[in-house]
PDB file of N, CA and C in Angstrom:
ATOM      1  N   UNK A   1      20.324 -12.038  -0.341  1.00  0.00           N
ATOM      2  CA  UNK A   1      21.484 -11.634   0.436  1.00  0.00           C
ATOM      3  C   UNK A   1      21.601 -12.473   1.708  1.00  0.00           C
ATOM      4  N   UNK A   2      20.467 -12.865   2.403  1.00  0.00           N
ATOM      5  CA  UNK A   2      20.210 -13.401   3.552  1.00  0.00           C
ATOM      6  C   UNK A   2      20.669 -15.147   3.321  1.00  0.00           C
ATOM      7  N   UNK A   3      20.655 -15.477   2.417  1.00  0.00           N
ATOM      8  CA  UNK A   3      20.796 -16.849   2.001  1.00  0.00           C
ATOM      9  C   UNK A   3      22.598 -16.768   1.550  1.00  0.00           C
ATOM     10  N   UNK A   4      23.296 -16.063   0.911  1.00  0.00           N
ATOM     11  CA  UNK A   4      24.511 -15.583   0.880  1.00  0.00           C
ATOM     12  C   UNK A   4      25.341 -15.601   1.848  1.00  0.00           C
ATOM     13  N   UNK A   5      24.451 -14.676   3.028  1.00  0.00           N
ATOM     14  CA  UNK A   5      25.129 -15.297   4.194  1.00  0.00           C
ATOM     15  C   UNK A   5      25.261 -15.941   4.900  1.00  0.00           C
ATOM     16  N   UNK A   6      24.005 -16.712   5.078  1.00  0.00           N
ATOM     17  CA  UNK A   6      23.479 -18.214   5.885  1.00  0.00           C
ATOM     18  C   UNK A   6      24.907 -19.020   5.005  1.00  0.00           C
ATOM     19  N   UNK A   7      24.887 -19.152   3.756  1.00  0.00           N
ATOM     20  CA  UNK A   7      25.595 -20.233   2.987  1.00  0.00           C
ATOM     21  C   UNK A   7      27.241 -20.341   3.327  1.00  0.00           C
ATOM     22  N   UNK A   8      27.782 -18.835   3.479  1.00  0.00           N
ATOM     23  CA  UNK A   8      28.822 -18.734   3.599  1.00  0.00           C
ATOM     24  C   UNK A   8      29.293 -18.758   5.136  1.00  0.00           C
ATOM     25  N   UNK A   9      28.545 -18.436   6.266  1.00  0.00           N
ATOM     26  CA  UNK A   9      28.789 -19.195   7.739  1.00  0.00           C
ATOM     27  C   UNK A   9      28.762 -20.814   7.583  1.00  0.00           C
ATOM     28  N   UNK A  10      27.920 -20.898   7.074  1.00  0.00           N
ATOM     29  CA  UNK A  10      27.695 -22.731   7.467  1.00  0.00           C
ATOM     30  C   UNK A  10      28.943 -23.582   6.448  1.00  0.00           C
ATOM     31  N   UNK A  11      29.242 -22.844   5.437  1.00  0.00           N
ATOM     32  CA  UNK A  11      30.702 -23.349   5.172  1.00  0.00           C
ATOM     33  C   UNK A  11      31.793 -23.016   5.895  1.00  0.00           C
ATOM     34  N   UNK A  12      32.093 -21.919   6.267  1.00  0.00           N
ATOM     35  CA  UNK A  12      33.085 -21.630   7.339  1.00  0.00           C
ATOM     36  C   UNK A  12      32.714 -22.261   8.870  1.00  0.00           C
ATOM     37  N   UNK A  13      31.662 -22.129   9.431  1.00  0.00           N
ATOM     38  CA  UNK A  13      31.643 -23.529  10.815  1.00  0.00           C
ATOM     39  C   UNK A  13      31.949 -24.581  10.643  1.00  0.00           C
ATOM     40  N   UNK A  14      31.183 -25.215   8.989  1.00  0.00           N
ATOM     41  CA  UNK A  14      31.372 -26.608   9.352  1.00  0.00           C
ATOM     42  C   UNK A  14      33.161 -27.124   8.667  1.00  0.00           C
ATOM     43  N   UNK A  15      33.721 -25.966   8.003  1.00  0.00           N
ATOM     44  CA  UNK A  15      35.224 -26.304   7.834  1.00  0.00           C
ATOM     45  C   UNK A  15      35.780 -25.955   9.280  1.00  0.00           C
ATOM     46  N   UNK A  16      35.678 -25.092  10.333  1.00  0.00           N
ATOM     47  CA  UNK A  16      35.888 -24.933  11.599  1.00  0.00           C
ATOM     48  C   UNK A  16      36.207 -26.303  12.182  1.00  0.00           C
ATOM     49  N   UNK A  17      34.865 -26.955  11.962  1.00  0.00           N
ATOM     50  CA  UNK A  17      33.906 -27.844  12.966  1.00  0.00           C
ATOM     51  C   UNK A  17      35.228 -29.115  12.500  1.00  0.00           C
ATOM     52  N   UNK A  18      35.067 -29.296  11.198  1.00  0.00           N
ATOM     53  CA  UNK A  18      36.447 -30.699  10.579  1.00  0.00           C
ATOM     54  C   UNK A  18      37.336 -30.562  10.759  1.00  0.00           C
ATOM     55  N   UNK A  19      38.171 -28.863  10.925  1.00  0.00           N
ATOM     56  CA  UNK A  19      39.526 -28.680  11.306  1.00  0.00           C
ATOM     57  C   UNK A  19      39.280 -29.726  12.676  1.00  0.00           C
ATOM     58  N   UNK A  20      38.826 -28.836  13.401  1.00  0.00           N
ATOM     59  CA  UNK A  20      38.745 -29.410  15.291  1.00  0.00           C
ATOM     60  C   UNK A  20      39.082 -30.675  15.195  1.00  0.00           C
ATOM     61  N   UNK A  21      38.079 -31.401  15.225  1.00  0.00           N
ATOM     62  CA  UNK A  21      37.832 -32.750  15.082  1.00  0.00           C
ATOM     63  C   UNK A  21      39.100 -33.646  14.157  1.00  0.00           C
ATOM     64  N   UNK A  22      39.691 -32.885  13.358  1.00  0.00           N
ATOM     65  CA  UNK A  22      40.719 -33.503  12.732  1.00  0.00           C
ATOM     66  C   UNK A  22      41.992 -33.197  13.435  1.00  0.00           C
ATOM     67  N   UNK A  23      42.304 -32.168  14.234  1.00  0.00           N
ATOM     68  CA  UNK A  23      43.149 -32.390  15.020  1.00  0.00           C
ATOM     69  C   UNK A  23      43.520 -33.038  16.409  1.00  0.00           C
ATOM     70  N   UNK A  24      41.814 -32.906  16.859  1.00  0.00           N
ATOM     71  CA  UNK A  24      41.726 -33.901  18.013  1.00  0.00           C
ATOM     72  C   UNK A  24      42.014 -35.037  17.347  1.00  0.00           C
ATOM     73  N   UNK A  25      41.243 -35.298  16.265  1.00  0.00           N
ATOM     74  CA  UNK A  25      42.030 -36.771  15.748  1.00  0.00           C
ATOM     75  C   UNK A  25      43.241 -37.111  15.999  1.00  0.00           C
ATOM     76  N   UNK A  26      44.189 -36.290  16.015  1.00  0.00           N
ATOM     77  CA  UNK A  26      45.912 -36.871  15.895  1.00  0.00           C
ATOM     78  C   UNK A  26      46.004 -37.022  17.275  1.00  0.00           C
ATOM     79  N   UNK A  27      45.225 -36.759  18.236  1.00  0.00           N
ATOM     80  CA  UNK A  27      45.895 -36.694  19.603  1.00  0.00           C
ATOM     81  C   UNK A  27      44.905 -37.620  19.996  1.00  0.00           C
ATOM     82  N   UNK A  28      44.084 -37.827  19.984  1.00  0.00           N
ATOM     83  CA  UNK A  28      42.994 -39.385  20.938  1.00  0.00           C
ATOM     84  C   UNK A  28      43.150 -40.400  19.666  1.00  0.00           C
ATOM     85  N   UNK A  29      42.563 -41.377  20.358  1.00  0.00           N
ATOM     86  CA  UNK A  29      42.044 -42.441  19.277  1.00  0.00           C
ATOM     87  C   UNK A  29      40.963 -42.488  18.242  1.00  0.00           C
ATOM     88  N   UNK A  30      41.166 -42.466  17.198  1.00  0.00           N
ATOM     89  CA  UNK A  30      40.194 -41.909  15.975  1.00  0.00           C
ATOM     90  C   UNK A  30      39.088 -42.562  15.938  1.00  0.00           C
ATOM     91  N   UNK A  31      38.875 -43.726  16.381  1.00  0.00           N
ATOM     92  CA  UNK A  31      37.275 -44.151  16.197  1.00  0.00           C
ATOM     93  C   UNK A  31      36.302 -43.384  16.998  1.00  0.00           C
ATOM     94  N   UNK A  32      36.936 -42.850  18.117  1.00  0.00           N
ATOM     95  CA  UNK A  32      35.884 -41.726  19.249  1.00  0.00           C
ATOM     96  C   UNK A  32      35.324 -40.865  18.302  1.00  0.00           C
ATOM     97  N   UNK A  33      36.374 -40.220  17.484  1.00  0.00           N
ATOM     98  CA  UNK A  33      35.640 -39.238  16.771  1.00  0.00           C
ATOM     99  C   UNK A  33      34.819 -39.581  15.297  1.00  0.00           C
ATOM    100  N   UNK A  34      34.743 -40.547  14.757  1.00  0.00           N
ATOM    101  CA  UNK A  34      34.639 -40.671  13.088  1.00  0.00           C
ATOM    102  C   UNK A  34      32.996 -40.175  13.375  1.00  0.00           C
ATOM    103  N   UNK A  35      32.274 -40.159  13.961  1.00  0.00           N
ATOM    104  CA  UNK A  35      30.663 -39.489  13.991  1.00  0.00           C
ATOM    105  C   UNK A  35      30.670 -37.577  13.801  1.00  0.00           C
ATOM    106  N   UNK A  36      32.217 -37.361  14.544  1.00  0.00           N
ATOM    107  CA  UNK A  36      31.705 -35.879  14.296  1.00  0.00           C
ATOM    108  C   UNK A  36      32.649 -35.642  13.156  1.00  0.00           C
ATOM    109  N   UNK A  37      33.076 -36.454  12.567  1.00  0.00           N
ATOM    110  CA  UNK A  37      34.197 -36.030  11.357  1.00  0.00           C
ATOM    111  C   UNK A  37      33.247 -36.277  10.094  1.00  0.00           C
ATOM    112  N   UNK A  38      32.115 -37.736  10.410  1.00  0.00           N
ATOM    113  CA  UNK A  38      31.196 -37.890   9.152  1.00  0.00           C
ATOM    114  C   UNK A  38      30.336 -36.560   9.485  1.00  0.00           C
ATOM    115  N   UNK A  39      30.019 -36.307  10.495  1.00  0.00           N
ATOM    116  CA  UNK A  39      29.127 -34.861  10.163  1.00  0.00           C
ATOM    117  C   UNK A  39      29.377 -33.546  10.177  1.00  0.00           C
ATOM    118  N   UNK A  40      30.810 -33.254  10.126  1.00  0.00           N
ATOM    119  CA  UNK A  40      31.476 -32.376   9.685  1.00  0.00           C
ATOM    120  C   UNK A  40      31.408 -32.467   7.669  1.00  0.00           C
ATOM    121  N   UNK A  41      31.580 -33.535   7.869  1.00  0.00           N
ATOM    122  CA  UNK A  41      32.179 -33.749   5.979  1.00  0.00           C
ATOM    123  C   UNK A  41      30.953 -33.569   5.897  1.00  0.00           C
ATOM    124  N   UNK A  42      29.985 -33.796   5.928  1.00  0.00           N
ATOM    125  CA  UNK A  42      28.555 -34.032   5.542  1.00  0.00           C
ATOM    126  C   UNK A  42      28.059 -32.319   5.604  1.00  0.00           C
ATOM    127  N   UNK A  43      28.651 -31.777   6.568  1.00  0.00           N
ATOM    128  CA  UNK A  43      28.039 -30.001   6.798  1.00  0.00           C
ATOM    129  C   UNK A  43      28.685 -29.168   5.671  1.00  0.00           C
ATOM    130  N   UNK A  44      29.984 -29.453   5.642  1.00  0.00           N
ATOM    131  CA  UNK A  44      31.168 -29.130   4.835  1.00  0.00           C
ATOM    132  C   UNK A  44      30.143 -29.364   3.325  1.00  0.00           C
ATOM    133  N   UNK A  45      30.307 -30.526   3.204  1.00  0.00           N
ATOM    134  CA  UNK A  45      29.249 -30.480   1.569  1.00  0.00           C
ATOM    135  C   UNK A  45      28.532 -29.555   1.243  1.00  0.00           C
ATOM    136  N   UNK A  46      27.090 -29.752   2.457  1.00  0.00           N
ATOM    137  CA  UNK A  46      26.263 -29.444   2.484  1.00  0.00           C
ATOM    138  C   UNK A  46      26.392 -27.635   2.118  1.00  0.00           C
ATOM    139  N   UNK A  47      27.470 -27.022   3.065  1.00  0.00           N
ATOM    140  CA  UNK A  47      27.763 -25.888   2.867  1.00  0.00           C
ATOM    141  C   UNK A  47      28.207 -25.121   1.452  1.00  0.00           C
ATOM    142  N   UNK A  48      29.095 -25.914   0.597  1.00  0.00           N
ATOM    143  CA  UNK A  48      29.553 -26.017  -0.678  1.00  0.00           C
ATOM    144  C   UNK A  48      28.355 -25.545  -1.476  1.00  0.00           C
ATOM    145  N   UNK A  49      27.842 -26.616  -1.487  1.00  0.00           N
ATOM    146  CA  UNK A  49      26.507 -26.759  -2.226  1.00  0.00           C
ATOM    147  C   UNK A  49      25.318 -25.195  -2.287  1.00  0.00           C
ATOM    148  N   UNK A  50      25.351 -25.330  -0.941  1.00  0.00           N
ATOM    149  CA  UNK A  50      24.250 -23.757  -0.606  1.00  0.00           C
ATOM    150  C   UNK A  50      24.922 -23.040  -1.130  1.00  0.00           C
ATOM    151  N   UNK A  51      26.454 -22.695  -1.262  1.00  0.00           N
ATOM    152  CA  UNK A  51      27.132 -21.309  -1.042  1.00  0.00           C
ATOM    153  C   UNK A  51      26.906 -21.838  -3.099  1.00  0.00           C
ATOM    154  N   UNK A  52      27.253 -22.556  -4.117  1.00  0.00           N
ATOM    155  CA  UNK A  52      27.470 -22.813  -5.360  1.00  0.00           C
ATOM    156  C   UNK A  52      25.547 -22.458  -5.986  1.00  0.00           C
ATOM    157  N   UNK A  53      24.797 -22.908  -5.162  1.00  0.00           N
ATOM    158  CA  UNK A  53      23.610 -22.698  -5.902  1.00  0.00           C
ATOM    159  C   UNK A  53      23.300 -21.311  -5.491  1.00  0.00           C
ATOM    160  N   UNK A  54      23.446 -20.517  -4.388  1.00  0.00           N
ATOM    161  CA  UNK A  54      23.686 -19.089  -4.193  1.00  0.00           C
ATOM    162  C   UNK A  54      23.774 -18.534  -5.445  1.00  0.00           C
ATOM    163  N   UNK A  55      25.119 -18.729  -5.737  1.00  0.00           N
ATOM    164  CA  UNK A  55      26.337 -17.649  -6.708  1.00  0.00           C
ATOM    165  C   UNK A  55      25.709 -18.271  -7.782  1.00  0.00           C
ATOM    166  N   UNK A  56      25.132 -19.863  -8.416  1.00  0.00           N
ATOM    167  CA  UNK A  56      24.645 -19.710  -9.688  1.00  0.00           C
ATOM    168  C   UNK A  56      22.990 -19.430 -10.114  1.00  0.00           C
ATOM    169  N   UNK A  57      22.198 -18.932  -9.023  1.00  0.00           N
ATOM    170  CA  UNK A  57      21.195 -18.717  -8.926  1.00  0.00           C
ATOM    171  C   UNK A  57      21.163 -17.276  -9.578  1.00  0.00           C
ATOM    172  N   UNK A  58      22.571 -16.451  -9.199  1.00  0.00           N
ATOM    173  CA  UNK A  58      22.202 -15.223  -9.642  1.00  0.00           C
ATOM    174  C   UNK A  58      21.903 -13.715  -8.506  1.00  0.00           C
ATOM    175  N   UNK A  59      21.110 -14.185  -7.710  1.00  0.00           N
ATOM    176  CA  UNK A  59      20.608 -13.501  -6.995  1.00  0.00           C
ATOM    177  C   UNK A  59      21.576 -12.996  -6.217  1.00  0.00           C
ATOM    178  N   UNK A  60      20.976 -11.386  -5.827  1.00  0.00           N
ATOM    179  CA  UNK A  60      22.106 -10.274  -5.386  1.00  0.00           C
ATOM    180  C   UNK A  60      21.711  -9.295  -4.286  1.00  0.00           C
TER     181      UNK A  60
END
């Protein structure tokens, strides 16, 4: 259960975290940001992943 929910915050921050950063994008100059946009996409995965082996692991 504890891993369920770890999985499903860290997908919702790190889609948080890429919104942000993608809208600051439209308003500064985009090379400032491409470090927190690669580690947004990179959390974003990462989050996917935890929350998919969660739900096919089974466990409840």
């Amino acid at each position: 259960m504890r891993l369920g929910v770890f999985s499903a915050l860290l997908f919702v921050m790190a889609a948080v975290f890429l919104l942000m950063f993608m809208a600051q994008g439209m308003q500064i100059e985009n090379r400032t940001s491409i470090p927190a946009l690669v580690f947004s996409i990179i959390s974003l995965i990462a989050g996917i992943l935890t929350l998919f082996s969660y739900i096919l692991s089974g466990r409840k």
